[in-house]
Protein backbone atom coordinates (compact mmCIF):
# COMPACT_ATOMS: atom_id res chain seq x y z
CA UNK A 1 -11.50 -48.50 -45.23
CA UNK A 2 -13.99 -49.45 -42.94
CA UNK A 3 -17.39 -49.95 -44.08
CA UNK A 4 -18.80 -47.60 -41.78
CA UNK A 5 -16.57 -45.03 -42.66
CA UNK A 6 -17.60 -45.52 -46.12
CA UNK A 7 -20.86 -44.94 -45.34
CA UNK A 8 -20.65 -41.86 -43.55
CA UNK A 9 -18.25 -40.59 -46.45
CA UNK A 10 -20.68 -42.00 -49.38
CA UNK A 11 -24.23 -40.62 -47.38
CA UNK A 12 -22.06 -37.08 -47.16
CA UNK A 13 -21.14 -37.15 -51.19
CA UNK A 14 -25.09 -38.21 -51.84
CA UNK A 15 -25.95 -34.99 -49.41
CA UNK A 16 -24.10 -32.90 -51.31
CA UNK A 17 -26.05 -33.99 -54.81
CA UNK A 18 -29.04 -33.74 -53.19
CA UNK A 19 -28.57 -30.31 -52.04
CA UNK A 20 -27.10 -29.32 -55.54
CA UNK A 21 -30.21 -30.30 -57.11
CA UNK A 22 -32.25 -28.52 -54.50
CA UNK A 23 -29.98 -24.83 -55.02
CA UNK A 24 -31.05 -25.38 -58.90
CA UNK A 25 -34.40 -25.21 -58.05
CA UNK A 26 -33.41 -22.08 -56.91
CA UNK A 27 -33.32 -20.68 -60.13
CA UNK A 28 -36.39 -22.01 -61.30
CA UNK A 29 -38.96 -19.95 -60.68
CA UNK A 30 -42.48 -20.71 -58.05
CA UNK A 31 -44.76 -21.47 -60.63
CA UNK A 32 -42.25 -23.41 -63.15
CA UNK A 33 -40.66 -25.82 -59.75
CA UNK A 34 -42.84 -29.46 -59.92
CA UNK A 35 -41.30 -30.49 -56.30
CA UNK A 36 -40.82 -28.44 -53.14
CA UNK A 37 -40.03 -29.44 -49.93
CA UNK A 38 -44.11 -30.14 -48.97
CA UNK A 39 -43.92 -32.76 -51.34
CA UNK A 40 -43.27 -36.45 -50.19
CA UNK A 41 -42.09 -37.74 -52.67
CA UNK A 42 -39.29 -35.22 -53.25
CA UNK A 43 -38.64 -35.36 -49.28
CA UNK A 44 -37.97 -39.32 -50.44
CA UNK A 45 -35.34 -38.21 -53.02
CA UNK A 46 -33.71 -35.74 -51.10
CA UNK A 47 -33.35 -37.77 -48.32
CA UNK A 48 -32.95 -41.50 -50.78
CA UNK A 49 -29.34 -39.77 -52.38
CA UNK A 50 -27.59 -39.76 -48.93
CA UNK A 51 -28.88 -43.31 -48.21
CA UNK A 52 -28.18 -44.99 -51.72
CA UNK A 53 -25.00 -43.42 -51.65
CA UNK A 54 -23.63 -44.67 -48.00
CA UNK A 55 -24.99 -47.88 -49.08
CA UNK A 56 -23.12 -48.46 -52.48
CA UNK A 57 -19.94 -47.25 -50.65
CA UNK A 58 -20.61 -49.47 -47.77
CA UNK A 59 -21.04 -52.51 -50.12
CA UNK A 60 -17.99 -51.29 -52.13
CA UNK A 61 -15.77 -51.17 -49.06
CA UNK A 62 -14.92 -54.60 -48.06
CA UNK A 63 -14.25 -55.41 -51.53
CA UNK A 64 -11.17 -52.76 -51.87
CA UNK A 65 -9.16 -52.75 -48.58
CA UNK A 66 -7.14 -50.03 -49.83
CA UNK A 67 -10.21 -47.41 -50.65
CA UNK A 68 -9.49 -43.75 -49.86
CA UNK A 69 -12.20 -41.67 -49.17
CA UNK A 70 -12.32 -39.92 -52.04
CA UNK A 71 -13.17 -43.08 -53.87
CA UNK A 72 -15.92 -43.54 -51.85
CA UNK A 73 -16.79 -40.06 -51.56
CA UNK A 74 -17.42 -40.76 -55.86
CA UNK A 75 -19.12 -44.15 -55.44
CA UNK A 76 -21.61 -42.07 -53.04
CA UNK A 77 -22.00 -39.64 -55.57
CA UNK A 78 -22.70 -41.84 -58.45
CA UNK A 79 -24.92 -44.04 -56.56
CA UNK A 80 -27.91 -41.57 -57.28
CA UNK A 81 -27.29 -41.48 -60.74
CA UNK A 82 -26.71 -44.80 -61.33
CA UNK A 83 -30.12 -45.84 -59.25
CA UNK A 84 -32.15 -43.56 -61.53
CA UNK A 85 -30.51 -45.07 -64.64
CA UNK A 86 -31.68 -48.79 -63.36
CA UNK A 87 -34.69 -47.47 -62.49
CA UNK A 88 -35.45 -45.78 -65.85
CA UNK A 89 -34.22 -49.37 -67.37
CA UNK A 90 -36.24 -51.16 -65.90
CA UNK A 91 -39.49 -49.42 -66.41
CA UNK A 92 -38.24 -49.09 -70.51
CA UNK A 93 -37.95 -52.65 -70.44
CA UNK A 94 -40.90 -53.70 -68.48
CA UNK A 95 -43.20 -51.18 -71.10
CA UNK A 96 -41.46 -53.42 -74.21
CA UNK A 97 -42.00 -56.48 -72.46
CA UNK A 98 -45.96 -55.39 -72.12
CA UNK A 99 -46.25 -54.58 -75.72
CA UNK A 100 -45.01 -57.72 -76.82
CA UNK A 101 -47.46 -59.64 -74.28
CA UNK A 102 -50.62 -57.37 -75.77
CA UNK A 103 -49.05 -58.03 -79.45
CA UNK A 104 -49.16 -61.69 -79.06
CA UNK A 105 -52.62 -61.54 -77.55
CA UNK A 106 -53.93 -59.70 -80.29
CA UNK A 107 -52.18 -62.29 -82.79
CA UNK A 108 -54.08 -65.32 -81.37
């Protein structure tokens, strides 16, 4: 599969998340929802899913000649996911990296 292809197929799997997590919002109600569409940084997400996604199929492509798109339509998919879990591991590990610094200043 062509990386571009993968791309377009990956950005349309991280679309379809995106727009997933914005119908659950639907049953959230006004004053419970943290994020609507006014807000940046959700306007980021929404539009970061489709983006991430493309571009972890894209990379993915060359690599496996033989891809169908519904492997890249998962890679897109998972691409969101897997972004927030790096993201949330690297902030976890940065904060225990911190305490150790401010333990070891406190020990001297």
């Amino acid at each position: 599969m062509h990386p571009f292809v993968a791309f377009l197929v990956g950005a349309g799997a991280g679309l379809a998340i995106s727009i997933l997590d914005y119908a659950a919002l639907a049953n959230v109600p006004k004053r419970e929802r943290r994020v609507s569409f006014s807000d940046p940084a959700y306007l980021c997400k929404f539009f970061g899913h489709p983006v991430i996604g493309g571009f972890l199929a894209a990379i993915v492509a060359p690599s496996r000649p033989a891809m169908t798109a519904l492997e890249a339509g998962f890679v897109g998919a998972a691409a969101p996911m897997l972004w927030r879990v790096i993201v949330r591991s690297a902030v976890a590990i940065a904060r225990a990296n911190l305490k150790d610094l401010s333990e070891m200043d406190k020990a001297e």
